[in-house]
Protein backbone atom coordinates (compact mmCIF):
# COMPACT_ATOMS: atom_id res chain seq x y z
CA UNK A 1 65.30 96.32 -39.96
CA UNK A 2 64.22 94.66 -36.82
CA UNK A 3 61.57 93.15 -38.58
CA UNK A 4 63.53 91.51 -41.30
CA UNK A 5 65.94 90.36 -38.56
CA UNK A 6 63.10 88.36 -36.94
CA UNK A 7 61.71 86.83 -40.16
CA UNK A 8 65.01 85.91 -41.17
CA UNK A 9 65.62 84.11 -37.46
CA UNK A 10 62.31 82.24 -37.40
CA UNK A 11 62.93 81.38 -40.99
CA UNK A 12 65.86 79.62 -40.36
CA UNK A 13 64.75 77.99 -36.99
CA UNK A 14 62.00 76.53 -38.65
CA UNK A 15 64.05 75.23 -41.47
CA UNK A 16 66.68 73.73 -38.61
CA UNK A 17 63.35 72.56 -37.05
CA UNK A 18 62.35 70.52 -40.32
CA UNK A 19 65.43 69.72 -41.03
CA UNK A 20 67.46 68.44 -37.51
CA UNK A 21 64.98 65.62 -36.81
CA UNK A 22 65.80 64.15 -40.55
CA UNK A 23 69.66 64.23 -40.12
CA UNK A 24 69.67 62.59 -36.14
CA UNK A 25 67.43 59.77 -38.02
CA UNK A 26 69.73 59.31 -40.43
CA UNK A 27 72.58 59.03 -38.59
CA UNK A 28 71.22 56.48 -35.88
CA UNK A 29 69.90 54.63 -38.52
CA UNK A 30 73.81 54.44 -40.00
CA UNK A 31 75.18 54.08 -36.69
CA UNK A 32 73.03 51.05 -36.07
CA UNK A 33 73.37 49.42 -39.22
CA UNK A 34 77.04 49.85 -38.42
CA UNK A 35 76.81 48.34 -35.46
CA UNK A 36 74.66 45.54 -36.62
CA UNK A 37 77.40 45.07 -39.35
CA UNK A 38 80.04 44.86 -36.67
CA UNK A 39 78.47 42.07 -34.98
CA UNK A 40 77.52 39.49 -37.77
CA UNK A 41 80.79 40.63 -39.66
CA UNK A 42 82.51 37.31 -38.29
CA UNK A 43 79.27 34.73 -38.24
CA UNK A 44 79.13 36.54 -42.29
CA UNK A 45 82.38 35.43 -42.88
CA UNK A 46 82.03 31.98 -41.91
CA UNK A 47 78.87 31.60 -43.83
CA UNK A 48 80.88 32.93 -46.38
CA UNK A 49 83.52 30.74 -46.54
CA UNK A 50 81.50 27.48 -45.54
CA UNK A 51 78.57 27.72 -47.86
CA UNK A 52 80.19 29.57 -50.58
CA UNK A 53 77.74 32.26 -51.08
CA UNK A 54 77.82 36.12 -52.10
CA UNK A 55 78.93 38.58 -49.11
CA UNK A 56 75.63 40.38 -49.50
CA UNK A 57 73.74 36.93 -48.93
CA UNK A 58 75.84 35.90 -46.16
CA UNK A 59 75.19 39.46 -44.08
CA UNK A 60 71.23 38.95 -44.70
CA UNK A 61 71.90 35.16 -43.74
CA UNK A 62 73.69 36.14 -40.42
CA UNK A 63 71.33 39.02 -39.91
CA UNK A 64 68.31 36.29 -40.02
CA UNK A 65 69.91 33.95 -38.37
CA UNK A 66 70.79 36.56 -35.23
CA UNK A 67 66.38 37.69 -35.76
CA UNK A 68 66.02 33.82 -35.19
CA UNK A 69 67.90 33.58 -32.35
CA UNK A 70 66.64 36.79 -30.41
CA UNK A 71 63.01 35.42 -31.46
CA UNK A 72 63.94 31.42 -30.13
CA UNK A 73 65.42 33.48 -26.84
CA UNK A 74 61.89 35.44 -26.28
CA UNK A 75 60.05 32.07 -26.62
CA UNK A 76 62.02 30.56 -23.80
CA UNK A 77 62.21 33.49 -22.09
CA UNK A 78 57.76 33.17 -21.96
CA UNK A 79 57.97 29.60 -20.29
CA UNK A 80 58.93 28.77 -16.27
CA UNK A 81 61.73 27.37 -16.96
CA UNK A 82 63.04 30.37 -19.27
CA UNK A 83 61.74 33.03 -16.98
CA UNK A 84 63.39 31.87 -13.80
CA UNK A 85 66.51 31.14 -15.92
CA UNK A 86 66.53 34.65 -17.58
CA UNK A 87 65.77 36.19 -13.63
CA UNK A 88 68.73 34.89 -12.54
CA UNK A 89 71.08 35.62 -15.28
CA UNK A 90 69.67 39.06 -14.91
CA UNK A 91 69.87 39.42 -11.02
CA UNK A 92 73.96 38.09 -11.73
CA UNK A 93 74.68 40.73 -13.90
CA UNK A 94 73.20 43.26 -11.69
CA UNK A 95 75.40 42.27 -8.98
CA UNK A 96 78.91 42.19 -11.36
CA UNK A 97 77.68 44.78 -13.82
CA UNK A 98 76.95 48.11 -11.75
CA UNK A 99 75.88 49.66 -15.14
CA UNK A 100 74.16 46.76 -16.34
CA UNK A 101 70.78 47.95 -14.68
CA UNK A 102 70.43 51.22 -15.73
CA UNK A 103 71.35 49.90 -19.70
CA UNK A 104 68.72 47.39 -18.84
CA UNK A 105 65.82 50.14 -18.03
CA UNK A 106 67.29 52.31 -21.14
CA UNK A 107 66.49 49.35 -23.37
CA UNK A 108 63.18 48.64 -21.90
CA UNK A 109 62.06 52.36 -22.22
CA UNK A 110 63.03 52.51 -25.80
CA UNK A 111 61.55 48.64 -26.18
CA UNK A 112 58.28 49.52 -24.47
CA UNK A 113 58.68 47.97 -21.66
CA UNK A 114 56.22 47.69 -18.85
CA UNK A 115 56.63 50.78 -17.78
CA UNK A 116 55.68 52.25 -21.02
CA UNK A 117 52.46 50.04 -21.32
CA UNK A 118 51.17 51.14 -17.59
CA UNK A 119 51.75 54.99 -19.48
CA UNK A 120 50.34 53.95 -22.55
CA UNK A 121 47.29 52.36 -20.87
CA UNK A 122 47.19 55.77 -17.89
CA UNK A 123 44.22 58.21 -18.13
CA UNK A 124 45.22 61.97 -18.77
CA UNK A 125 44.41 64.07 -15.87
CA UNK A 126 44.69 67.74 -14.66
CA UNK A 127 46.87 66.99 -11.18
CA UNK A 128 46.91 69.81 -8.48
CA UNK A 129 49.75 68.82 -6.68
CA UNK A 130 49.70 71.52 -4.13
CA UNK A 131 45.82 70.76 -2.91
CA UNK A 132 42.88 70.67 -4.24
CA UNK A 133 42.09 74.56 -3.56
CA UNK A 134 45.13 75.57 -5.66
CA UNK A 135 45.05 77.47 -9.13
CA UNK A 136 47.62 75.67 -10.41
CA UNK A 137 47.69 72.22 -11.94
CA UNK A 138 50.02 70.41 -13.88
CA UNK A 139 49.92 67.78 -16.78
CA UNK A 140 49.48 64.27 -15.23
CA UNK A 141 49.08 60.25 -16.10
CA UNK A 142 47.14 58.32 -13.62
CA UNK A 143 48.81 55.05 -13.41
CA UNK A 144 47.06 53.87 -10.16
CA UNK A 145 44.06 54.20 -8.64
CA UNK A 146 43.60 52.68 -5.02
CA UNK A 147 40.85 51.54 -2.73
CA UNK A 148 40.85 54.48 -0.73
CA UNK A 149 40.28 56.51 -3.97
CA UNK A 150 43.42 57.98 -4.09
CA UNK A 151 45.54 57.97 -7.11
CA UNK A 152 49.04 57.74 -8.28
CA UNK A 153 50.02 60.24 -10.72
CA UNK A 154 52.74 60.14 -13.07
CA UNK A 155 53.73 63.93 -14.13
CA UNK A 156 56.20 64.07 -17.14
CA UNK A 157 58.92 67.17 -17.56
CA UNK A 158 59.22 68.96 -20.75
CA UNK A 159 60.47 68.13 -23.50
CA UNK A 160 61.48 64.62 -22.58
CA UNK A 161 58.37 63.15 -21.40
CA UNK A 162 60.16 59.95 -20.38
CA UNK A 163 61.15 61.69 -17.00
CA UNK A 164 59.08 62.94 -14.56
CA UNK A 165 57.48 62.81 -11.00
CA UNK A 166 55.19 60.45 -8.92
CA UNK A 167 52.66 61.78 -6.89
CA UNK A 168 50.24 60.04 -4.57
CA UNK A 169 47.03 62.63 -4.61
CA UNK A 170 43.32 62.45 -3.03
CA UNK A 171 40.49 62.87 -5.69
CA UNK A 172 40.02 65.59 -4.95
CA UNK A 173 43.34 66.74 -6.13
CA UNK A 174 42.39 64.86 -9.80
CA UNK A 175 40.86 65.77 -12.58
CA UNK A 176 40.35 63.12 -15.31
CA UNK A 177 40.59 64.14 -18.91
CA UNK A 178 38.65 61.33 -20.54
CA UNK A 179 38.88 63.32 -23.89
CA UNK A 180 42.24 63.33 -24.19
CA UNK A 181 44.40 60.76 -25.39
CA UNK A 182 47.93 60.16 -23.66
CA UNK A 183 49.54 60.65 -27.17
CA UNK A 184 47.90 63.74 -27.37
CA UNK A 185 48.53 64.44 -23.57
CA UNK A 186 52.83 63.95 -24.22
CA UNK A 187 52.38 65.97 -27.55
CA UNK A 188 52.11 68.91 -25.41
CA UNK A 189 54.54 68.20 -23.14
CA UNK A 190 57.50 67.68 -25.99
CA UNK A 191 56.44 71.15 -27.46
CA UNK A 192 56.63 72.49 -23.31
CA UNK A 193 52.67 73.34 -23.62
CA UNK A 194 51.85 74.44 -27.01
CA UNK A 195 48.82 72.97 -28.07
CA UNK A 196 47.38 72.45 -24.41
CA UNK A 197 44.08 73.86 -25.07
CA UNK A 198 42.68 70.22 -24.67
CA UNK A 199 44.16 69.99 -21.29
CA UNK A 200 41.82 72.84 -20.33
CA UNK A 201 38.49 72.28 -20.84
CA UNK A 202 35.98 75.02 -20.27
CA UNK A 203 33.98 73.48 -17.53
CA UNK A 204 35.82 70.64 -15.34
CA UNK A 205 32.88 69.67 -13.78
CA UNK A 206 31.51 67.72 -16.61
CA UNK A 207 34.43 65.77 -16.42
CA UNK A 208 34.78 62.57 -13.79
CA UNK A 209 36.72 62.70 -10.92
CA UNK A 210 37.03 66.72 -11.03
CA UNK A 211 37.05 68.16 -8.30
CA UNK A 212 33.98 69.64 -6.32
C-alpha cells in the first residue's frame, strides 16, 4: 500500500512539475499584455478617432509607436549628452522615490543588466570558503580576479540563483572549472544540486587554479 502511495505522490508531483511552469507563463504573459493594453488604451483611442482606423490597427499602431519611442530613448540614452541627462534623472528619482532604486535593479536583473553580463561572462569554480584545507566547497562564479591573485567569488543560493554571497578568497581557496559552463553551473543550483556531477571532477589538479 505504501508503495502505491508513493507512486501515486511522485506521479502527481511530476505532473504539477510539468505542468506549474506552463500556467505561471501563461498568466504573466496575460498580465503583461494587460498591462501593455492599459497603457496604449488612451494613445489607441486617439489614433482611433484621428486617423479613422480599426481598433485592432490602432493598438498595434500605439504598441509600435511606444517600441519606437523606448528604442529613440536607448539611442540618446548611448550619447554624452543622453547619458549625463538620463544620470541625473535617475539620481532625482532616487532621492524622491525611496523605492525607485530597488524597482530599478529588479528591472535590470530581469533586463540583463550589467550585473548579469559580469555573471554571464564569470568562470565556474569550486570555492572553499572556509580555507583552503577544508572538505567542503561550495558552487561559485569568479567575477574578479586581482593583482595579488586573489579572487572575488560570487556564490548563488538555491533555487533562486539571482541571490547569493560575495567572497574575496586566495587561490588557493579556488578551483576553476573551465569545463563547465555558467548555464550549466546555475542549472544545478535551481534543482539545489542535482546534476552536480560536473562540479566534481575526479582529479582537481588537472584543473587551473586548483589548489595544491
Amino acid at each position: 500500500m505504501s508503495r502505491v502511495r508513493s507512486f501515486l505522490i511522485l506521479t502527481l508531483l511530476g505532473g504539477l512539475a510539468v505542468v506549474l511552469p506552463m500556467t505561471i507563463f501563461v498568466f504573466l504573459v496575460q498580465w503583461l499584455v494587460g498591462v501593455v493594453g492599459t497603457i496604449i488604451a488612451p494613445l489607441s483611442r486617439w489614433l482611433a478617432h484621428y486617423i479613422t482606423i480599426g481598433e485592432h490597427s490602432a493598438d498595434v499602431l500605439s504598441f509600435a509607436l511606444v517600441l519606437g519611442v523606448c528604442f529613440a530613448i536607448g539611442l540618446l540614452v548611448k550619447t554624452s549628452v543622453g547619458g549625463w541627462l538620463h544620470s541625473k534623472i535617475d539620481g532625482l528619482f532616487s532621492r524622491l522615490a525611496p523605492g525607485y532604486s530597488t524597482i530599478r535593479e529588479m528591472v535590470t536583473q530581469v533586463m540583463g543588466g550589467e550585473g548579469n553580463a559580469s555573471l554571464l561572462n564569470g568562470k565556474v569554480c569550486r570555492a572553499y570558503i572556509m580555507g583552503a584545507q577544508s572538505p567542503v566547497s561550495v558552487t561559485g562564479i569568479v567575477t574578479a580576479e586581482h593583482s595579488s591573485g586573489d579572487y572575488t567569488v560570487y556564490v548563488p543560493t538555491a533555487p533562486i540563483p539571482t541571490s547569493g554571497f560575495v567572497y574575496h578568497l586566495p587561490a588557493d581557496c579556488v578551483v576553476l572549472l573551465p569545463e563547465v559552463s555558467v548555464e550549466t553551473a546555475m542549472r544545478t543550483v535551481i534543482a539545489c544540486g542535482s546534476g552536480s556531477q560536473v562540479m566534481l571532477p575526479s582529479n582537481d589538479e588537472t584543473l587551473s587554479g586548483g589548489r595544491e
